[in-house]
Protein backbone atom coordinates (compact mmCIF):
# COMPACT_ATOMS: atom_id res chain seq x y z
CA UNK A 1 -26.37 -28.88 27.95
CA UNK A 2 -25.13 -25.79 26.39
CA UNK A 3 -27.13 -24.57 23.19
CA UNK A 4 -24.84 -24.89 19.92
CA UNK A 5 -25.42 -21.98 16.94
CA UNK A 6 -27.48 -23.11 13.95
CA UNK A 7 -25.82 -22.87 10.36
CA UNK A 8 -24.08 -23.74 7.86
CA UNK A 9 -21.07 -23.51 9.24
CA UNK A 10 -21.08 -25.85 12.14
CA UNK A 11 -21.85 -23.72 15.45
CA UNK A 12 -18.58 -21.73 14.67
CA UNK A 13 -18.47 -17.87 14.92
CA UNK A 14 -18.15 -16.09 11.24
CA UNK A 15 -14.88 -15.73 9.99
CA UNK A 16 -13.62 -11.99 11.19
CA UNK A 17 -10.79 -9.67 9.50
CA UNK A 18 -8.38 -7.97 12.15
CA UNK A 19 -5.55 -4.90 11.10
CA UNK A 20 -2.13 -5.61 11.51
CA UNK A 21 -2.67 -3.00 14.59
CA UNK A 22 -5.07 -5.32 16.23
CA UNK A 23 -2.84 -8.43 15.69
CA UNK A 24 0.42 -6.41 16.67
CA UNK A 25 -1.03 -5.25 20.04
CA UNK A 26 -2.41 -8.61 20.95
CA UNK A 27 1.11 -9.74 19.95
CA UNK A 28 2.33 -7.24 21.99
CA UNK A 29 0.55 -8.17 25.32
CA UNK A 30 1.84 -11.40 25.10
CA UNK A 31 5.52 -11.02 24.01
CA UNK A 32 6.43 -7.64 25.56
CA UNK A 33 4.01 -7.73 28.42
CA UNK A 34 4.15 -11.13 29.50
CA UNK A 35 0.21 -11.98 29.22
CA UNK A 36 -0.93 -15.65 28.89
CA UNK A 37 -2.16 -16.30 25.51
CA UNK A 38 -5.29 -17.82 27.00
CA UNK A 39 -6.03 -14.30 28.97
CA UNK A 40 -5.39 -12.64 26.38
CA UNK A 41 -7.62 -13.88 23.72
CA UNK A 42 -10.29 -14.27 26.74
CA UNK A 43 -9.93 -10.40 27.06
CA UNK A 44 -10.00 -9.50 23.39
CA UNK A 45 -12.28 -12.24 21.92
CA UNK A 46 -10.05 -13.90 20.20
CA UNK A 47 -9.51 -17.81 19.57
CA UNK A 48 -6.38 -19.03 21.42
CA UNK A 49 -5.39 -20.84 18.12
CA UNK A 50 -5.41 -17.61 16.22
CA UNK A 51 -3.65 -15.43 18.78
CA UNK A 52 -1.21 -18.38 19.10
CA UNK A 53 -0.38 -18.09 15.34
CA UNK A 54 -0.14 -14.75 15.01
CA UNK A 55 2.61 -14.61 18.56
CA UNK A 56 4.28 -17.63 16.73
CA UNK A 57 5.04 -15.57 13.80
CA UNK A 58 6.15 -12.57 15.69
CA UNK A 59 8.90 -14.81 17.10
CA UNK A 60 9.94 -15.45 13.87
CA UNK A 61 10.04 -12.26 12.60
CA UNK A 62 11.75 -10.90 15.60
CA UNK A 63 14.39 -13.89 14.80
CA UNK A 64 13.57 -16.23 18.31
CA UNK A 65 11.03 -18.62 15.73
CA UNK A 66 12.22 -22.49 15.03
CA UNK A 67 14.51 -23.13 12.88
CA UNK A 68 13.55 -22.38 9.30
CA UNK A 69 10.42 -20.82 9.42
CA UNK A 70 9.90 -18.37 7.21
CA UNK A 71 9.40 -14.43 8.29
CA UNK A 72 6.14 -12.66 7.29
CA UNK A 73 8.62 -10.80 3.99
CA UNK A 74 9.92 -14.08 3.27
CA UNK A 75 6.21 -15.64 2.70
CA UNK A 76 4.98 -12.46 1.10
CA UNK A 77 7.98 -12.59 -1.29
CA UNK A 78 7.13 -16.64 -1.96
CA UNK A 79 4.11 -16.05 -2.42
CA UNK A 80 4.40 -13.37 -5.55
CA UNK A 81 7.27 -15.52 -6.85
CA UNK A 82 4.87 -18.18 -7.04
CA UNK A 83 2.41 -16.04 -9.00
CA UNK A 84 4.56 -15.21 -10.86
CA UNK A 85 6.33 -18.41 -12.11
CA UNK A 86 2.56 -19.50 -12.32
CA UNK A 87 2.09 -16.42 -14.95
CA UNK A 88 4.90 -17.61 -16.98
CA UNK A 89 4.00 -21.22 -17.15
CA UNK A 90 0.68 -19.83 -18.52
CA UNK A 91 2.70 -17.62 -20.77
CA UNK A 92 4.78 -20.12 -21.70
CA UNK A 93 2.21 -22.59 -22.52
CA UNK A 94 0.05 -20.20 -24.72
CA UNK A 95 3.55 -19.56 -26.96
CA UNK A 96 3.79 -23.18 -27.48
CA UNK A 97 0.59 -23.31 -28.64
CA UNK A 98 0.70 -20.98 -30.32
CA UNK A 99 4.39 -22.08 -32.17
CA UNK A 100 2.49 -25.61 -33.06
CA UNK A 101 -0.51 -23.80 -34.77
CA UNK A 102 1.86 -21.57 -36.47
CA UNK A 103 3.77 -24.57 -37.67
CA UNK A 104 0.78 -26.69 -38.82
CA UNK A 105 -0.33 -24.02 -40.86
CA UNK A 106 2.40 -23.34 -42.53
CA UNK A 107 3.22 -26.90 -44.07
């Protein structure tokens, strides 16, 4: 019976931070150089899930994805335009508020 890692978080590894470098070359040793994804992430330490997303959204961005998925510029873009709609709901709220006080007071 193999020994499992004591922690909090299950027996899984820490959560680790790769460049876009490091995710473009694996990308790159699958897409261009016709590696298995399983070798791959074997060879660079990787978990096949995580290598698999990051190849996935290469396709997309290089146009060969499924059918409406969203590039990488497309989800950076919806994700500030959500932030930013969130800001002005905020904003928007805090005027009201501030209209209704305004309008209290003054009667």
């Amino acid at each position: 019976m193999s020994k499992m890692r004591k922690g909090n978080n299950g027996g899984r590894r820490p959560r680790r931070i790769f460049t876009p470098e490091f995710k473009a070359s694996a990308v790159r040793l699958v897409l261009d150089e016709g590696k298995p994804i399983s070798e791959v992430a074997r060879d660079l330490d990787l978990t096949r899930s995580a290598l698999n997303g990051w190849v996935n959204q290469a396709r997309v961005d290089r146009g060969k994805g499924t059918a409406g998925a969203l590039t990488t510029t497309e989800k950076e873009e919806l994700s500030r335009l959500r932030k930013e709609v969130r800001e002005l709901r905020m904003e928007r709220d805090i005027l009201k508020k501030a209209a209704a006080f305004f309008a209290k007071e003054s009667v």
